[in-house]
PDB file of N, CA and C in Angstrom:
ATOM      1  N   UNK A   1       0.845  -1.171   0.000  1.00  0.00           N
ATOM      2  CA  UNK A   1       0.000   0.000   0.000  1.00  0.00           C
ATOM      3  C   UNK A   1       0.891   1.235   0.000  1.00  0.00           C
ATOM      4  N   UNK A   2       0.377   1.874  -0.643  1.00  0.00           N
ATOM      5  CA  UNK A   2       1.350   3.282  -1.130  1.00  0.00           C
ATOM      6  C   UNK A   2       1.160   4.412   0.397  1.00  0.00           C
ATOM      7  N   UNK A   3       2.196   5.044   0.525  1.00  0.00           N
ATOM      8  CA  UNK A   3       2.710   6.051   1.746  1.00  0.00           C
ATOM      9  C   UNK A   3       0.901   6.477   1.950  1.00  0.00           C
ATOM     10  N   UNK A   4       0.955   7.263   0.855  1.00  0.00           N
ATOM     11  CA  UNK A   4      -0.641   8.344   0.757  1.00  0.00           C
ATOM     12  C   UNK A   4      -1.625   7.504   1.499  1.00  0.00           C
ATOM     13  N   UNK A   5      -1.788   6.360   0.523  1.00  0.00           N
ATOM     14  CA  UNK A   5      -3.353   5.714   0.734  1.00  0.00           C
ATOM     15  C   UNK A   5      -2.887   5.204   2.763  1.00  0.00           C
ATOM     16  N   UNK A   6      -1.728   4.708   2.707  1.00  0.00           N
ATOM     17  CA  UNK A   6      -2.063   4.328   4.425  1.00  0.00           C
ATOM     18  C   UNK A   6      -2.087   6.054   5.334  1.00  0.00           C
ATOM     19  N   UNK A   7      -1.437   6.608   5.334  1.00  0.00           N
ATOM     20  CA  UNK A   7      -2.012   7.944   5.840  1.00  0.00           C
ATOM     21  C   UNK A   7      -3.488   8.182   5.683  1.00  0.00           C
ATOM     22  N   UNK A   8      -3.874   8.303   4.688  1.00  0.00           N
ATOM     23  CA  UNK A   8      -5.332   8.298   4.328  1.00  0.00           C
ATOM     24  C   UNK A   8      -6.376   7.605   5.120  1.00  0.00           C
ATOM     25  N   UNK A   9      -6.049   6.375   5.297  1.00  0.00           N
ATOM     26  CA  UNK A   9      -6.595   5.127   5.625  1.00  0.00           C
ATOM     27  C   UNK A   9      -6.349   5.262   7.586  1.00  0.00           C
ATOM     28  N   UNK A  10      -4.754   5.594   7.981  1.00  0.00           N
ATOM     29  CA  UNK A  10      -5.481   6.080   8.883  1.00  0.00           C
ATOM     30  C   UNK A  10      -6.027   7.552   9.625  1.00  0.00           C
ATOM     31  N   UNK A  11      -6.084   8.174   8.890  1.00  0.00           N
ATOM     32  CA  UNK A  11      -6.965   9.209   9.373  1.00  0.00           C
ATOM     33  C   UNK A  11      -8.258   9.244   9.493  1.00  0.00           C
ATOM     34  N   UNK A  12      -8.713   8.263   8.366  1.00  0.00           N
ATOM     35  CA  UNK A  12     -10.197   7.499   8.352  1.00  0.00           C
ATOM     36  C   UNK A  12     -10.762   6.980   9.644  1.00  0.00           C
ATOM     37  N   UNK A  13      -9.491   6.447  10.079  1.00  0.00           N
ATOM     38  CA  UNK A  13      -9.835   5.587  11.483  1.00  0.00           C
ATOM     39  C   UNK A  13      -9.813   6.771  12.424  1.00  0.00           C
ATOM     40  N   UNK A  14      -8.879   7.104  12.620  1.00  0.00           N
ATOM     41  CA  UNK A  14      -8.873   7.822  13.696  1.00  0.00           C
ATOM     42  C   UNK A  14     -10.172   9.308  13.410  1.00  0.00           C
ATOM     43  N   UNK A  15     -10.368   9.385  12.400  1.00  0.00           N
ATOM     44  CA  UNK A  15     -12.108  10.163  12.446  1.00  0.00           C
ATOM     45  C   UNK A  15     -13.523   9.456  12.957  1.00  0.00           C
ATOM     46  N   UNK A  16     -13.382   7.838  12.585  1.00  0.00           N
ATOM     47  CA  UNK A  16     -14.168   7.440  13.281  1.00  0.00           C
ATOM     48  C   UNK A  16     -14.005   6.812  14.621  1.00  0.00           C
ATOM     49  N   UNK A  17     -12.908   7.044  15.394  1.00  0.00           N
ATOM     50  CA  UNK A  17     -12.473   6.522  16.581  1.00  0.00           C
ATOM     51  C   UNK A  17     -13.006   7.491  17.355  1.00  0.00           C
ATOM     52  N   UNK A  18     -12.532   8.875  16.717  1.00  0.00           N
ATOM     53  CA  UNK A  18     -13.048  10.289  17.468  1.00  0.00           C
ATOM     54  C   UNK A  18     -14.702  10.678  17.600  1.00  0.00           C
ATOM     55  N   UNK A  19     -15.673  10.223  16.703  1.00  0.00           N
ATOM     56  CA  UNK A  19     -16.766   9.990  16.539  1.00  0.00           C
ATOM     57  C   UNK A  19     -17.169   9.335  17.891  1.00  0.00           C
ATOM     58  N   UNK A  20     -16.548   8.260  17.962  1.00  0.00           N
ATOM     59  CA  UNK A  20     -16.716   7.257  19.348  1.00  0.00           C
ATOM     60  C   UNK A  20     -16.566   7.626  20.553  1.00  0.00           C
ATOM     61  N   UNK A  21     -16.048   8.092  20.371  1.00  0.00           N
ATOM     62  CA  UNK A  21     -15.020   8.928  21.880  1.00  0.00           C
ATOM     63  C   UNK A  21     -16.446  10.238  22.251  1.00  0.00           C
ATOM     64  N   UNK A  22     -17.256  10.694  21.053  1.00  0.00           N
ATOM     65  CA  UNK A  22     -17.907  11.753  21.309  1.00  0.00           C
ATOM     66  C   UNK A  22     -19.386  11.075  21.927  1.00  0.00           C
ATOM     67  N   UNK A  23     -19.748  12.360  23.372  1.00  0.00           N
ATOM     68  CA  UNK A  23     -21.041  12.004  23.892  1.00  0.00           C
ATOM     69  C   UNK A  23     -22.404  12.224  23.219  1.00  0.00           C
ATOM     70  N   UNK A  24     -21.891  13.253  22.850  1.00  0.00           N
ATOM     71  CA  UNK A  24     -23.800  14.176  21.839  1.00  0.00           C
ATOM     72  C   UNK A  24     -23.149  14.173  20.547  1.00  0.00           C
ATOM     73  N   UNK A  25     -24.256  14.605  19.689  1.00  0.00           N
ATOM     74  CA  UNK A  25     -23.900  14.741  18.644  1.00  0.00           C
ATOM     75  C   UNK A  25     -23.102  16.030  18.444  1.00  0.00           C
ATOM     76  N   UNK A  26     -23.505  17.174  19.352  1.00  0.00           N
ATOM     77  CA  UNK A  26     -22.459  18.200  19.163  1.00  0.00           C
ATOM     78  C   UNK A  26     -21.604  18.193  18.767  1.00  0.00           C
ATOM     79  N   UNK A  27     -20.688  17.054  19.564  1.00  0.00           N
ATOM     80  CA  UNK A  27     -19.205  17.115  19.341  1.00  0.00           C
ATOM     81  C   UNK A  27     -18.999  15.879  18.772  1.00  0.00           C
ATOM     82  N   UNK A  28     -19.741  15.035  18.288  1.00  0.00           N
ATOM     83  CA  UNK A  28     -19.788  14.042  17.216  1.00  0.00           C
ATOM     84  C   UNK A  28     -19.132  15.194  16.067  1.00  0.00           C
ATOM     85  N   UNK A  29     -20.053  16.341  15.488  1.00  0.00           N
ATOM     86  CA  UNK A  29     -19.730  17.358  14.553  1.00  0.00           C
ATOM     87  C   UNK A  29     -19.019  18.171  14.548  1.00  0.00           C
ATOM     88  N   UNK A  30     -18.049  18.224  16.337  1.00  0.00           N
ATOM     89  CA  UNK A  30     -16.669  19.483  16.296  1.00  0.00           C
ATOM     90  C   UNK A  30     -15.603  18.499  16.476  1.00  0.00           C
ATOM     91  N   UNK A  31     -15.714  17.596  16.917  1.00  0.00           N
ATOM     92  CA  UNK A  31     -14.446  16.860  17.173  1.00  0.00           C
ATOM     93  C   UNK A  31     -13.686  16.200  16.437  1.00  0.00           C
ATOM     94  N   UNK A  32     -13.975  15.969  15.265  1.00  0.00           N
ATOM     95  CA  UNK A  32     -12.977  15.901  14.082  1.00  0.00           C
ATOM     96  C   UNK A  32     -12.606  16.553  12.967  1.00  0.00           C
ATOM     97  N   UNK A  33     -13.310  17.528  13.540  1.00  0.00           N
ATOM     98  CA  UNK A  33     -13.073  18.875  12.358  1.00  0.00           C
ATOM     99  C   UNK A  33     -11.515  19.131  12.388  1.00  0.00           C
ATOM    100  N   UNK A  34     -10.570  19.045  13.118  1.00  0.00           N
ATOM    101  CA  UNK A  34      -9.076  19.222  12.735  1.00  0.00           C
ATOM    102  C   UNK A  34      -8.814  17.793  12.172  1.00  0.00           C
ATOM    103  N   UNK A  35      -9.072  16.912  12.239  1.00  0.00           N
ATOM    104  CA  UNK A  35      -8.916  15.423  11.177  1.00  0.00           C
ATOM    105  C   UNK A  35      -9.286  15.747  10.296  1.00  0.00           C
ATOM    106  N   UNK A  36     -11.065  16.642   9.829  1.00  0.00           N
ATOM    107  CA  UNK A  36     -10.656  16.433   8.504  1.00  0.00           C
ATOM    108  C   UNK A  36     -10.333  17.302   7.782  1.00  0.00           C
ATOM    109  N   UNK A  37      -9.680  18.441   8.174  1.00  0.00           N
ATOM    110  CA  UNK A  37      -8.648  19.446   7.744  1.00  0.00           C
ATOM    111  C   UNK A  37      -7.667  18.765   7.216  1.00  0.00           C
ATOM    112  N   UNK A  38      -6.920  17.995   8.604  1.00  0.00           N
ATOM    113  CA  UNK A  38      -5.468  17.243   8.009  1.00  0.00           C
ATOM    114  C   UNK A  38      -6.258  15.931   6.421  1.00  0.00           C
ATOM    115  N   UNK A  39      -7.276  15.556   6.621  1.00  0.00           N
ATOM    116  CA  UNK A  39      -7.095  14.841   5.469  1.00  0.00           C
ATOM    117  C   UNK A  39      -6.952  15.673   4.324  1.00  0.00           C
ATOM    118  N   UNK A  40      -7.983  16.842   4.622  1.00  0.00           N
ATOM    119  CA  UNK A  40      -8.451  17.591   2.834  1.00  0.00           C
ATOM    120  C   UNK A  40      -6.913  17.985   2.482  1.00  0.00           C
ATOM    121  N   UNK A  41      -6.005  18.603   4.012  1.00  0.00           N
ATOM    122  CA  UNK A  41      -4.842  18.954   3.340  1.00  0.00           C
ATOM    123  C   UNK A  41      -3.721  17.895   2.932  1.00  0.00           C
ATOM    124  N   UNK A  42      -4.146  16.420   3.481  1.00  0.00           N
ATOM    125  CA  UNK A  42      -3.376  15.885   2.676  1.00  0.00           C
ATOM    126  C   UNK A  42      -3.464  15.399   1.518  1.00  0.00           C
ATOM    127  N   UNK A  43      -4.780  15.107   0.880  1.00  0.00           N
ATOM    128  CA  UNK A  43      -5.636  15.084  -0.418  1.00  0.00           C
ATOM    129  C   UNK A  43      -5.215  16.207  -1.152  1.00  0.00           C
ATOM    130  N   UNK A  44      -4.937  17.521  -0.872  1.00  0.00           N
ATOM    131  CA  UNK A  44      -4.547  18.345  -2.109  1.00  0.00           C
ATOM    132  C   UNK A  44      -2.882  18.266  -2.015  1.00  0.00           C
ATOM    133  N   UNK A  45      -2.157  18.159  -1.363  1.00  0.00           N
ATOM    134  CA  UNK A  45      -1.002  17.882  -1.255  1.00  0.00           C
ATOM    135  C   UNK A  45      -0.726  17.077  -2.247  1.00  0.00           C
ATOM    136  N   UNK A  46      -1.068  15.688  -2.177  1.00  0.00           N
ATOM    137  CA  UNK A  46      -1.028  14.651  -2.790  1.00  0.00           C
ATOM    138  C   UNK A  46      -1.074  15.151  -4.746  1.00  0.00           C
ATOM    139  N   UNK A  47      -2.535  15.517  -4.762  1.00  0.00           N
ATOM    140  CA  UNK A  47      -2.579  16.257  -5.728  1.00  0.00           C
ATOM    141  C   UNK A  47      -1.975  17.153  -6.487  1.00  0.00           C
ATOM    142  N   UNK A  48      -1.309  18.236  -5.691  1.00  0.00           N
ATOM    143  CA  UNK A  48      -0.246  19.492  -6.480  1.00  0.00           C
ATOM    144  C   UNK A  48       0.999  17.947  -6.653  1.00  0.00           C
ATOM    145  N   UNK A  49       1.514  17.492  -5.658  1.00  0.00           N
ATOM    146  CA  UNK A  49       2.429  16.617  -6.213  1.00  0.00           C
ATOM    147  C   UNK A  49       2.516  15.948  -7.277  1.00  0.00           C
ATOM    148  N   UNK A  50       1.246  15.245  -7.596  1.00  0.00           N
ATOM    149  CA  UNK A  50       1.074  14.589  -8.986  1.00  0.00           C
ATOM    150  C   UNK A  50       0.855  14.973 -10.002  1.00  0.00           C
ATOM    151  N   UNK A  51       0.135  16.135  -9.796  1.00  0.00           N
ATOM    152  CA  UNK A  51       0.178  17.663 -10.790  1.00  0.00           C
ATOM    153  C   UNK A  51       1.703  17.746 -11.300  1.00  0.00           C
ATOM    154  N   UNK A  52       2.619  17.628 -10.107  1.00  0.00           N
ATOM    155  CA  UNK A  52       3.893  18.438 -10.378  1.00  0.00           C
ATOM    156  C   UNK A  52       5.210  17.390 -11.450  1.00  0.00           C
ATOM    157  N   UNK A  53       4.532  16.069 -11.000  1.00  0.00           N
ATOM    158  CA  UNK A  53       5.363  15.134 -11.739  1.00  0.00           C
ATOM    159  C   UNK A  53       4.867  15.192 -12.652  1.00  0.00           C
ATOM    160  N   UNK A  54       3.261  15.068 -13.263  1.00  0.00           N
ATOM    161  CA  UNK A  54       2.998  14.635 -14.612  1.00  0.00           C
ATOM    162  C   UNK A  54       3.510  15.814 -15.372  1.00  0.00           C
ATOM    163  N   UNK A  55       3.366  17.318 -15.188  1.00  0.00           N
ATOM    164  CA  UNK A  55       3.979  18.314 -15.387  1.00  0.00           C
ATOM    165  C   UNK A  55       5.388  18.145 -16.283  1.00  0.00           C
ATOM    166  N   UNK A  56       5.953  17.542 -15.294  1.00  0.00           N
ATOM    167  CA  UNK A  56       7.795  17.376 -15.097  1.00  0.00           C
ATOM    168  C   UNK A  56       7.943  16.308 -16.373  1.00  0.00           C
ATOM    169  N   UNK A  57       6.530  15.149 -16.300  1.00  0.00           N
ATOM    170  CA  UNK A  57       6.842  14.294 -17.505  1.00  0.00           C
ATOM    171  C   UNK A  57       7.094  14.771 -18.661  1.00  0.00           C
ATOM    172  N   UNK A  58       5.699  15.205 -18.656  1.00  0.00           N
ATOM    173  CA  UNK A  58       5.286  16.094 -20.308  1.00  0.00           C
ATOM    174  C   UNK A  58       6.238  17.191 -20.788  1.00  0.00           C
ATOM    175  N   UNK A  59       6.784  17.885 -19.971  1.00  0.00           N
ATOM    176  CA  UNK A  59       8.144  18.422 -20.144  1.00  0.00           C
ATOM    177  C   UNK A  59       9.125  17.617 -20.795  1.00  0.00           C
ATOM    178  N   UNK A  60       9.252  17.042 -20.197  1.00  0.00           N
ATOM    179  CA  UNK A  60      10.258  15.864 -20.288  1.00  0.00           C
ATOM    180  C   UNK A  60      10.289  15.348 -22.027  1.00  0.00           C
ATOM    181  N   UNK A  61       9.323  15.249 -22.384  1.00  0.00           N
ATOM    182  CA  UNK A  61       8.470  13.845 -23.143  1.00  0.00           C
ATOM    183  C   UNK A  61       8.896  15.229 -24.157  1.00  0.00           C
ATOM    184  N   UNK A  62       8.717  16.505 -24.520  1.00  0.00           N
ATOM    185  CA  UNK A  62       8.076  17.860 -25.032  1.00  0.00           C
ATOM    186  C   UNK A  62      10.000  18.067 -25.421  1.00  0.00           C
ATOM    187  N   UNK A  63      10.632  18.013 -24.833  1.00  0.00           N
ATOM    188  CA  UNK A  63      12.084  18.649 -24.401  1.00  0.00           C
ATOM    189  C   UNK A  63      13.244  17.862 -25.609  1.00  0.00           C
TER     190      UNK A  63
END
């Protein structure tokens, strides 16, 4: 399994671990709001990166 997808995979968990951990729904709905920050920001991360290689290919391929 690739670096990304297990990061991914566990942040998944640990959003629904934090879910668990919560009494009301209140904080069912605040308490992983910094999890899923860190995912979205590691989802576009991921993204400009692969952006940046295919980029680098086609350059490449162009050159």
């Amino acid at each position: 399994m690739s670096d990304f997808a297990d990061r991914i995979r566990r942040t998944l968990a640990e959003i629904e671990r934090t879910k668990g951990m919560a009494d009301s729904p209140d904080r069912v709905a605040v308490y992983p709001d910094p999890i899923y920050t860190s995912l979205v920001r590691d989802i576009v991360e991921e993204i400009k990166k692969e952006i940046k290689e295919e980029a680098l290919r086609e350059l490449k391929k162009s050159g």
